[in-house]
PDB file of N, CA and C in Angstrom:
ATOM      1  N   UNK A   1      19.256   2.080  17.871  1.00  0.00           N
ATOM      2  CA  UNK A   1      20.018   1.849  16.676  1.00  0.00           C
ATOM      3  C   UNK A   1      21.169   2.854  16.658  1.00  0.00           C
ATOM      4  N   UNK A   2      22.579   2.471  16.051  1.00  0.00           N
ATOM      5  CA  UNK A   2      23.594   3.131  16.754  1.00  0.00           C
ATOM      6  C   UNK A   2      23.820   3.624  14.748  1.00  0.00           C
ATOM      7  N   UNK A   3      23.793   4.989  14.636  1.00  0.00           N
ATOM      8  CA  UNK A   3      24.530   5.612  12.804  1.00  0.00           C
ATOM      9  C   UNK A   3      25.524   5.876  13.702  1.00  0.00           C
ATOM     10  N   UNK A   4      26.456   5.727  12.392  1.00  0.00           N
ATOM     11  CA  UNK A   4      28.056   6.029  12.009  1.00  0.00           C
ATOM     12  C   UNK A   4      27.813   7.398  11.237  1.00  0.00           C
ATOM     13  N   UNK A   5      27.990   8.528  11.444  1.00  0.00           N
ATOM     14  CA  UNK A   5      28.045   9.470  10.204  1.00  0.00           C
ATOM     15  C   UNK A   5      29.700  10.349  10.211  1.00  0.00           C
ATOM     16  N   UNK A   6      29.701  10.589   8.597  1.00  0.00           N
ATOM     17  CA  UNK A   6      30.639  10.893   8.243  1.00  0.00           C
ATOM     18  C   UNK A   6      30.893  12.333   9.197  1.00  0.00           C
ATOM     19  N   UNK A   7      30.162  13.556   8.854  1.00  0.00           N
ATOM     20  CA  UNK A   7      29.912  14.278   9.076  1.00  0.00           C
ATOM     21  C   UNK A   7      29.980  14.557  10.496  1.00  0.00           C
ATOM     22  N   UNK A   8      29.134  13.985  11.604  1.00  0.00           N
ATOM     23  CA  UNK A   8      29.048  14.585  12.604  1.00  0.00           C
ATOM     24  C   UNK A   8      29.369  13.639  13.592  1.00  0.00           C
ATOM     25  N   UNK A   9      29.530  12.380  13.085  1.00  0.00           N
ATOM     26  CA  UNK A   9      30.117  11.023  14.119  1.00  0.00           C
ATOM     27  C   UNK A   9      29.083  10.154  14.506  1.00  0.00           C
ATOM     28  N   UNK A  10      28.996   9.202  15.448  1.00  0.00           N
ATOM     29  CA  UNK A  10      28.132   8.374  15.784  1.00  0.00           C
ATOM     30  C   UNK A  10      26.603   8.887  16.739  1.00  0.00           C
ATOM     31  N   UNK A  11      25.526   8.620  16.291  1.00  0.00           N
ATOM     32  CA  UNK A  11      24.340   9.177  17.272  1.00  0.00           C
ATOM     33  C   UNK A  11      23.387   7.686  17.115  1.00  0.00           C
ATOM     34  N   UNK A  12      22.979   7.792  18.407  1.00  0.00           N
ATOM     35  CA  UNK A  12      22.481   6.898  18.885  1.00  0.00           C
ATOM     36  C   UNK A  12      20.749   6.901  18.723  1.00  0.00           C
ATOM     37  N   UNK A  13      20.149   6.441  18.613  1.00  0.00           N
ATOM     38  CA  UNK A  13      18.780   6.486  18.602  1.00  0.00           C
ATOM     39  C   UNK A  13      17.542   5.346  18.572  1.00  0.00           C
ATOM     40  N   UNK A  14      16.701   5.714  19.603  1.00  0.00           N
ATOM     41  CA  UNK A  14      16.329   4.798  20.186  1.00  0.00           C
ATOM     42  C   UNK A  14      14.570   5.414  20.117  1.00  0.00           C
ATOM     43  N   UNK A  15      13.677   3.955  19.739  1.00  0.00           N
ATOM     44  CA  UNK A  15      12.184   4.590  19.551  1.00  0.00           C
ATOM     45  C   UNK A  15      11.503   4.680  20.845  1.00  0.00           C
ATOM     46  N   UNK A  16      11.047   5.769  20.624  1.00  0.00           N
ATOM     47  CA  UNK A  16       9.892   5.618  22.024  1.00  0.00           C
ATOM     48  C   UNK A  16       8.882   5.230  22.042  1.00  0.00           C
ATOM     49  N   UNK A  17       8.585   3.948  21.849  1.00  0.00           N
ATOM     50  CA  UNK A  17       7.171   3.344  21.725  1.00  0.00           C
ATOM     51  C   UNK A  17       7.758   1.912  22.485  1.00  0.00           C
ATOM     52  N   UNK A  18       6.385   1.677  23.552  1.00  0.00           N
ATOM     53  CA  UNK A  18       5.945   0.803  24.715  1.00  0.00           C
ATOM     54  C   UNK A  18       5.320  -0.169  24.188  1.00  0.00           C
ATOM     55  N   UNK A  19       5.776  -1.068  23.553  1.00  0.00           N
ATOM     56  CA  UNK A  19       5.123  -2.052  22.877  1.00  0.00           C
ATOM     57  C   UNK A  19       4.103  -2.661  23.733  1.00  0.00           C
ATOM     58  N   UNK A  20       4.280  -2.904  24.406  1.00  0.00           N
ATOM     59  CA  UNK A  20       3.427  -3.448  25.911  1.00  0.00           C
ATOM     60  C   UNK A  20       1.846  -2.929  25.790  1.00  0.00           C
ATOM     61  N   UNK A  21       2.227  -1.487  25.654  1.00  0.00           N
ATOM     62  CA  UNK A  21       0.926  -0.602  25.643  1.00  0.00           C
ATOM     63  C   UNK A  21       0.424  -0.643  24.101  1.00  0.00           C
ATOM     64  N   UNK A  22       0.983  -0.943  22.892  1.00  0.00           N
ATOM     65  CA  UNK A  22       0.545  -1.099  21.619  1.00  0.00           C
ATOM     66  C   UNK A  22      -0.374  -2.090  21.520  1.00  0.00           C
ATOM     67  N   UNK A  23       0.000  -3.519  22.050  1.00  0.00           N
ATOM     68  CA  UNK A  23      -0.760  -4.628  22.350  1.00  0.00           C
ATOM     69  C   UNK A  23      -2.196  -4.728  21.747  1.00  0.00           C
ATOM     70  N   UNK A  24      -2.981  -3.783  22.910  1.00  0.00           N
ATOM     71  CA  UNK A  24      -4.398  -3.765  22.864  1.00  0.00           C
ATOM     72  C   UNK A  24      -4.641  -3.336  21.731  1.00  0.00           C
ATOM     73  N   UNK A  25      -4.044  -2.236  21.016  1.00  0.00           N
ATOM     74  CA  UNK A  25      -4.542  -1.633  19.582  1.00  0.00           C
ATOM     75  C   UNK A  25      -4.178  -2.209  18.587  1.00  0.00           C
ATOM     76  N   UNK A  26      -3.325  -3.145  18.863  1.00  0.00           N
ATOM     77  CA  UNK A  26      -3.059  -4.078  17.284  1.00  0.00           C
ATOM     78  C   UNK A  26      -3.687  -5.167  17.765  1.00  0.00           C
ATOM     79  N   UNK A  27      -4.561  -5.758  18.828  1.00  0.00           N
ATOM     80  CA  UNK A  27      -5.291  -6.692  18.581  1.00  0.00           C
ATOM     81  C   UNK A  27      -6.842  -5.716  17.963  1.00  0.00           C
ATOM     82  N   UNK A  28      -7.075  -5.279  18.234  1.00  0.00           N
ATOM     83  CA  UNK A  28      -8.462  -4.296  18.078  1.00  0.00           C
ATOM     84  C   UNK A  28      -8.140  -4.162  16.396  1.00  0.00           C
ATOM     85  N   UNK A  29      -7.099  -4.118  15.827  1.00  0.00           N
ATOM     86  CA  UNK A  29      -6.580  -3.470  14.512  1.00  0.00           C
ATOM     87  C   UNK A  29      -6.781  -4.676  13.637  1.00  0.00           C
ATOM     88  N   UNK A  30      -6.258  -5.688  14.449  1.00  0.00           N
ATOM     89  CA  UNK A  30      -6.118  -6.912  14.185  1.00  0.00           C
ATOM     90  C   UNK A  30      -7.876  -7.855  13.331  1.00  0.00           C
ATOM     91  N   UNK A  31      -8.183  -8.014  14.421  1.00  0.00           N
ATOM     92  CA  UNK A  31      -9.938  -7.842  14.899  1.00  0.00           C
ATOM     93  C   UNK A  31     -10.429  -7.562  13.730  1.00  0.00           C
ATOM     94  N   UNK A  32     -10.579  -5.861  13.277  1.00  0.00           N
ATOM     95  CA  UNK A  32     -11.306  -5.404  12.762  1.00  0.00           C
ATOM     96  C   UNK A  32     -11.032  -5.957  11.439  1.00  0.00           C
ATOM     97  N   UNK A  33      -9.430  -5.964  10.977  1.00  0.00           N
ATOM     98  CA  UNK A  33      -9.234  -6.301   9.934  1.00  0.00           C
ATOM     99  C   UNK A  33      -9.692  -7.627   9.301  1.00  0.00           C
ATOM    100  N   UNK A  34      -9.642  -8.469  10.324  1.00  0.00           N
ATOM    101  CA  UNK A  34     -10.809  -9.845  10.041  1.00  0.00           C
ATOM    102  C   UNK A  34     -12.165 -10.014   9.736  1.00  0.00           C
ATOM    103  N   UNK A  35     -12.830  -9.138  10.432  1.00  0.00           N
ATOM    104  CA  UNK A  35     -13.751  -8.677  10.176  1.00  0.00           C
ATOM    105  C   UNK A  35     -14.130  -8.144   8.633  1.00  0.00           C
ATOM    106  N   UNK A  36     -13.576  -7.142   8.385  1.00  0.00           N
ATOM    107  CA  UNK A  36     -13.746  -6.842   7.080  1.00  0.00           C
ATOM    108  C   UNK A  36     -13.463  -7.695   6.266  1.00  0.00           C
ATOM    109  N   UNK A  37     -12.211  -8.797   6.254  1.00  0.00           N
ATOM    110  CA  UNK A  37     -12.168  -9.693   5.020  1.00  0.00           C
ATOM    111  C   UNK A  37     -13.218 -10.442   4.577  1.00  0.00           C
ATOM    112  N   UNK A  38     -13.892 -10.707   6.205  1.00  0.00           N
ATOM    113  CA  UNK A  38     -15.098 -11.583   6.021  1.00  0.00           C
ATOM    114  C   UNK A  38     -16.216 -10.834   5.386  1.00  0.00           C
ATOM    115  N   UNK A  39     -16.263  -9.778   4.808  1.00  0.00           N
ATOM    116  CA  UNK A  39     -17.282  -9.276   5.218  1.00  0.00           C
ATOM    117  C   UNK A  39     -17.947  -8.920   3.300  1.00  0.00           C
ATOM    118  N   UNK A  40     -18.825  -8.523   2.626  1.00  0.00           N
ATOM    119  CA  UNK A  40     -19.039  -8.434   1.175  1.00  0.00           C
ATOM    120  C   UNK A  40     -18.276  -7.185   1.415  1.00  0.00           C
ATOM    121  N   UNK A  41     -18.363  -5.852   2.100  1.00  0.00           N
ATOM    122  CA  UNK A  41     -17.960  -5.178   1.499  1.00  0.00           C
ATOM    123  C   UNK A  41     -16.195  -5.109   1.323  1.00  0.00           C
ATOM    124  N   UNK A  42     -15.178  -6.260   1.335  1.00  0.00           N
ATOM    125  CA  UNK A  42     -14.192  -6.363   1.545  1.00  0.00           C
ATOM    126  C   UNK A  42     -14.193  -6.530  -0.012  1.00  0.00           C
ATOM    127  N   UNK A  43     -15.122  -7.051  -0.809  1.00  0.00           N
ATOM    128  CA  UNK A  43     -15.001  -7.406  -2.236  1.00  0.00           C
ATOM    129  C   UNK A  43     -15.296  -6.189  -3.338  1.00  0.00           C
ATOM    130  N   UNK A  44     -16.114  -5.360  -2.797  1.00  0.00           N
ATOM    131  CA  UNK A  44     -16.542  -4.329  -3.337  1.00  0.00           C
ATOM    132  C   UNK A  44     -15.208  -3.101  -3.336  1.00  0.00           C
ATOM    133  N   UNK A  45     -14.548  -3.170  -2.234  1.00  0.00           N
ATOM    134  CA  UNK A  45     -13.283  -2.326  -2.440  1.00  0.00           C
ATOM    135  C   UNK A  45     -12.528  -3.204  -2.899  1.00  0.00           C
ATOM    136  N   UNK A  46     -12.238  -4.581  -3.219  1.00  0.00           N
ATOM    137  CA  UNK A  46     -11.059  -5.215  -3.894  1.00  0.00           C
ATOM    138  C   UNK A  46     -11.487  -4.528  -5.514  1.00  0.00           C
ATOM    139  N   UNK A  47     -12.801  -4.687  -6.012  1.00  0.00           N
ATOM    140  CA  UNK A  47     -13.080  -3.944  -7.217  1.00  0.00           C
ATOM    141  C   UNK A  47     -12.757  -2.826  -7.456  1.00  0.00           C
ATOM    142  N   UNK A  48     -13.491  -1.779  -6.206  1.00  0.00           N
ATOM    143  CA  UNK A  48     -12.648  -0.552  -6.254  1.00  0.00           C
ATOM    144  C   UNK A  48     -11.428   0.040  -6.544  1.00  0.00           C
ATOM    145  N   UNK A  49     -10.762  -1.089  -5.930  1.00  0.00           N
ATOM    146  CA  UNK A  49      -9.432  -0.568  -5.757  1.00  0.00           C
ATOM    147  C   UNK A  49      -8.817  -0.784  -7.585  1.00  0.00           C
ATOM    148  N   UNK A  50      -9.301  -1.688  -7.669  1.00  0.00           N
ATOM    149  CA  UNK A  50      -8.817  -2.003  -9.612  1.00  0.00           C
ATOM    150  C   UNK A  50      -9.155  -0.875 -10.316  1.00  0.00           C
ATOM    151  N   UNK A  51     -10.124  -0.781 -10.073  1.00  0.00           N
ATOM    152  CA  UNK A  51     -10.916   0.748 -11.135  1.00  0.00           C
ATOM    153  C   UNK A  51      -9.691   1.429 -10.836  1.00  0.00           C
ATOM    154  N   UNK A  52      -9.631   2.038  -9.392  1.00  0.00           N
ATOM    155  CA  UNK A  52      -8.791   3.449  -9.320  1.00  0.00           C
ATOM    156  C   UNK A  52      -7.538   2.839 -10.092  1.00  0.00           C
ATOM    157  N   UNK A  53      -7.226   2.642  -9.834  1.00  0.00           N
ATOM    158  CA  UNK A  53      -5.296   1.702  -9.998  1.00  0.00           C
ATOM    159  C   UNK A  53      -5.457   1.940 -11.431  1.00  0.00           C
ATOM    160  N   UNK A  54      -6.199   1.169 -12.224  1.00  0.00           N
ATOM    161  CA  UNK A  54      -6.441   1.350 -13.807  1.00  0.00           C
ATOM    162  C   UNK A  54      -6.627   2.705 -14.333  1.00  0.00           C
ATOM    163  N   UNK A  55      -7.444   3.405 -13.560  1.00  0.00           N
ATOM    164  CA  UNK A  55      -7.806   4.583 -14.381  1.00  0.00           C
ATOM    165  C   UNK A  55      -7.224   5.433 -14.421  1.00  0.00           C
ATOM    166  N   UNK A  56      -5.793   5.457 -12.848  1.00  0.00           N
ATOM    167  CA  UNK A  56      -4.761   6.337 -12.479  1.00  0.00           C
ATOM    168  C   UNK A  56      -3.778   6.213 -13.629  1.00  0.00           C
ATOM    169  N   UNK A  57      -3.425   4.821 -13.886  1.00  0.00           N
ATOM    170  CA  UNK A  57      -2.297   4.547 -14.602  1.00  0.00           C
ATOM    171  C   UNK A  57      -2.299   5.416 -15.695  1.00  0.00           C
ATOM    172  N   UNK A  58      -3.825   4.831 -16.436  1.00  0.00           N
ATOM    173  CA  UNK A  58      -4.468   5.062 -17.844  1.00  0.00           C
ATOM    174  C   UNK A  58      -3.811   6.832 -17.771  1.00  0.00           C
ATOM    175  N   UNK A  59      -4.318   7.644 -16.898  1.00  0.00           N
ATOM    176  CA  UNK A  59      -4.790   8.878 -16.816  1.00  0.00           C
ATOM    177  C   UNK A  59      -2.966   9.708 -17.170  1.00  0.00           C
ATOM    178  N   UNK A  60      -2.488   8.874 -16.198  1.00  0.00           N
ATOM    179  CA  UNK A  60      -0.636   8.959 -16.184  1.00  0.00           C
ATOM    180  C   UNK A  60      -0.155   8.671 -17.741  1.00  0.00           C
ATOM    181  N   UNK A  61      -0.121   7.649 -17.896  1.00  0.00           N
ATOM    182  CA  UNK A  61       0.321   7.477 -19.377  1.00  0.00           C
ATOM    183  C   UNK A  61      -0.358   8.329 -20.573  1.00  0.00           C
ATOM    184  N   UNK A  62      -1.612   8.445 -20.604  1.00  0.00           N
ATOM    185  CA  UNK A  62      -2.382   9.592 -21.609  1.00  0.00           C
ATOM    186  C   UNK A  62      -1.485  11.044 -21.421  1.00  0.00           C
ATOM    187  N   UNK A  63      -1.238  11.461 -20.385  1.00  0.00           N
ATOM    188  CA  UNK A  63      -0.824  12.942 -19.738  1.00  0.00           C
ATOM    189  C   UNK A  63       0.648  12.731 -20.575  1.00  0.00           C
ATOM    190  N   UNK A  64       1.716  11.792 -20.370  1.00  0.00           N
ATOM    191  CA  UNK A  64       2.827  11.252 -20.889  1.00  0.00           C
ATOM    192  C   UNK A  64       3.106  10.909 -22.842  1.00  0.00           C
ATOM    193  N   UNK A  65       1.853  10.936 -23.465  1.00  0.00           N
ATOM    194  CA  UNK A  65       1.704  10.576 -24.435  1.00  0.00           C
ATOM    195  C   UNK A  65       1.587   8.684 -24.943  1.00  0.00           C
ATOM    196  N   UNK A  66       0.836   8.128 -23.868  1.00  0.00           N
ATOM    197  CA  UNK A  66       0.917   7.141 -24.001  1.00  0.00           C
ATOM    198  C   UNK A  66      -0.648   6.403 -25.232  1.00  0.00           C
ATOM    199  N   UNK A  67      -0.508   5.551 -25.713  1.00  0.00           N
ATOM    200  CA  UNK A  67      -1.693   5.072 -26.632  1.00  0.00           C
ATOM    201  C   UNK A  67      -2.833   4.440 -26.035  1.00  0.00           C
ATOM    202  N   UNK A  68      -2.405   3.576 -25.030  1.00  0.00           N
ATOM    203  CA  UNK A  68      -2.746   2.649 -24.765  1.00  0.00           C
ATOM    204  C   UNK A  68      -4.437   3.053 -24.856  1.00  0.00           C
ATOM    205  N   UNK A  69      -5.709   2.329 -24.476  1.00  0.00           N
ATOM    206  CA  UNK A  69      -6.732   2.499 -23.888  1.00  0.00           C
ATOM    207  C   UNK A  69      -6.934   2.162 -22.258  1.00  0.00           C
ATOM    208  N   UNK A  70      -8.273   2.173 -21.764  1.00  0.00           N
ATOM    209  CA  UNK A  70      -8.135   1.741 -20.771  1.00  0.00           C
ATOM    210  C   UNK A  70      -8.513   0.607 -20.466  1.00  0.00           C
ATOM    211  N   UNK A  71      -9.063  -0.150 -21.369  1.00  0.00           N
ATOM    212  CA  UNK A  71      -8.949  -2.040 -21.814  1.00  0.00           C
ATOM    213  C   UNK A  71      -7.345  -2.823 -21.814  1.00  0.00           C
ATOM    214  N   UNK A  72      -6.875  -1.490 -22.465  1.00  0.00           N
ATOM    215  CA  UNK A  72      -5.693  -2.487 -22.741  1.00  0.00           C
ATOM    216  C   UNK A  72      -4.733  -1.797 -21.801  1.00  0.00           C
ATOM    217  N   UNK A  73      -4.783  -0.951 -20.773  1.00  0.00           N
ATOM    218  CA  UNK A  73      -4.110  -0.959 -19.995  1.00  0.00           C
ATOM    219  C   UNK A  73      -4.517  -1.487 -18.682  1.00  0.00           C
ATOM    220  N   UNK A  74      -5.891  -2.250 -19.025  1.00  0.00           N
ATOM    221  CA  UNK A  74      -6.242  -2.807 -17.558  1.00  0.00           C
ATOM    222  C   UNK A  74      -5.551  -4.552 -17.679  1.00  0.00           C
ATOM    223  N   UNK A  75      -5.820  -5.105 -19.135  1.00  0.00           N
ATOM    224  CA  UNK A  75      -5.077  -6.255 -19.641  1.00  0.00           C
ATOM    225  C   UNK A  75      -4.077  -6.029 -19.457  1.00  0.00           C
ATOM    226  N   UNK A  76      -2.946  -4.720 -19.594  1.00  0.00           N
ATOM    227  CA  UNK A  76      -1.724  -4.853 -19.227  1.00  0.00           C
ATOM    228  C   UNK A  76      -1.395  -5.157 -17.918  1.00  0.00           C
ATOM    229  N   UNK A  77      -2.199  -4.666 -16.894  1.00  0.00           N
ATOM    230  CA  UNK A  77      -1.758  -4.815 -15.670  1.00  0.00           C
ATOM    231  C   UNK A  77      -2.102  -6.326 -15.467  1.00  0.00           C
ATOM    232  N   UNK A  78      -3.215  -7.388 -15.766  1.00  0.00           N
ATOM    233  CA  UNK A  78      -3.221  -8.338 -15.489  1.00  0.00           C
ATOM    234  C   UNK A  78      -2.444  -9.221 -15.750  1.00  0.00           C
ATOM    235  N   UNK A  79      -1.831  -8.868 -16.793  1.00  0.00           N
ATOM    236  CA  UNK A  79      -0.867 -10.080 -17.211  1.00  0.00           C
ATOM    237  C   UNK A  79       0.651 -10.256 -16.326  1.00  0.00           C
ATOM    238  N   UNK A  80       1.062 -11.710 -15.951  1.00  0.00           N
ATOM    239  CA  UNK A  80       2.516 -11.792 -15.155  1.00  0.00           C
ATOM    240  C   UNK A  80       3.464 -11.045 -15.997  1.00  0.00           C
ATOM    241  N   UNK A  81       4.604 -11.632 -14.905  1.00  0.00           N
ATOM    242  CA  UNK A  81       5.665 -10.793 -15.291  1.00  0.00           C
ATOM    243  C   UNK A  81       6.726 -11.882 -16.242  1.00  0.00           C
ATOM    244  N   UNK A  82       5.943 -12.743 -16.225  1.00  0.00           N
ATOM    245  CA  UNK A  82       6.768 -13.844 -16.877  1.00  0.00           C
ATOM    246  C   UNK A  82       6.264 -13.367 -18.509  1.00  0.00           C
TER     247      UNK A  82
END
């Protein structure tokens, strides 16, 4: 990838990664990740993950002076954006 900079002029830069050799580990990455969707405990962290997310927010806005509870800031997050 070629920057333009104001400052010091054009530098060139280029990644060093062998995609070739990545291959095997993003199928293995790949793999596993299938694995887990299939799997119950893929549902047990989809729950997880709500708790934390909710209780972070909750915890953020309380610190901020916010009212909310943590009912109604878990209803807040469910609802669209419409």
């Amino acid at each position: 990838m070629r920057v333009e900079t104001d400052r010091s002029g054009p530098f060139t830069f280029q990644v060093g990664v062998n995609m070739s050799s990545l291959n095997g580990l993003l199928l293995r990455v790949d793999d596993a990740h299938k694995r887990f969707k299939a799997s119950s405990l893929s549902q047990v962290a989809g729950r997880l993950e709500k708790e934390v997310v909710v209780s972070t927010i909750f915890g953020t806005n309380s610190i901020e002076g916010g009212t909310l509870s943590v009912e109604e800031t878990e209803e807040a997050l469910a609802l669209t954006p419409a």
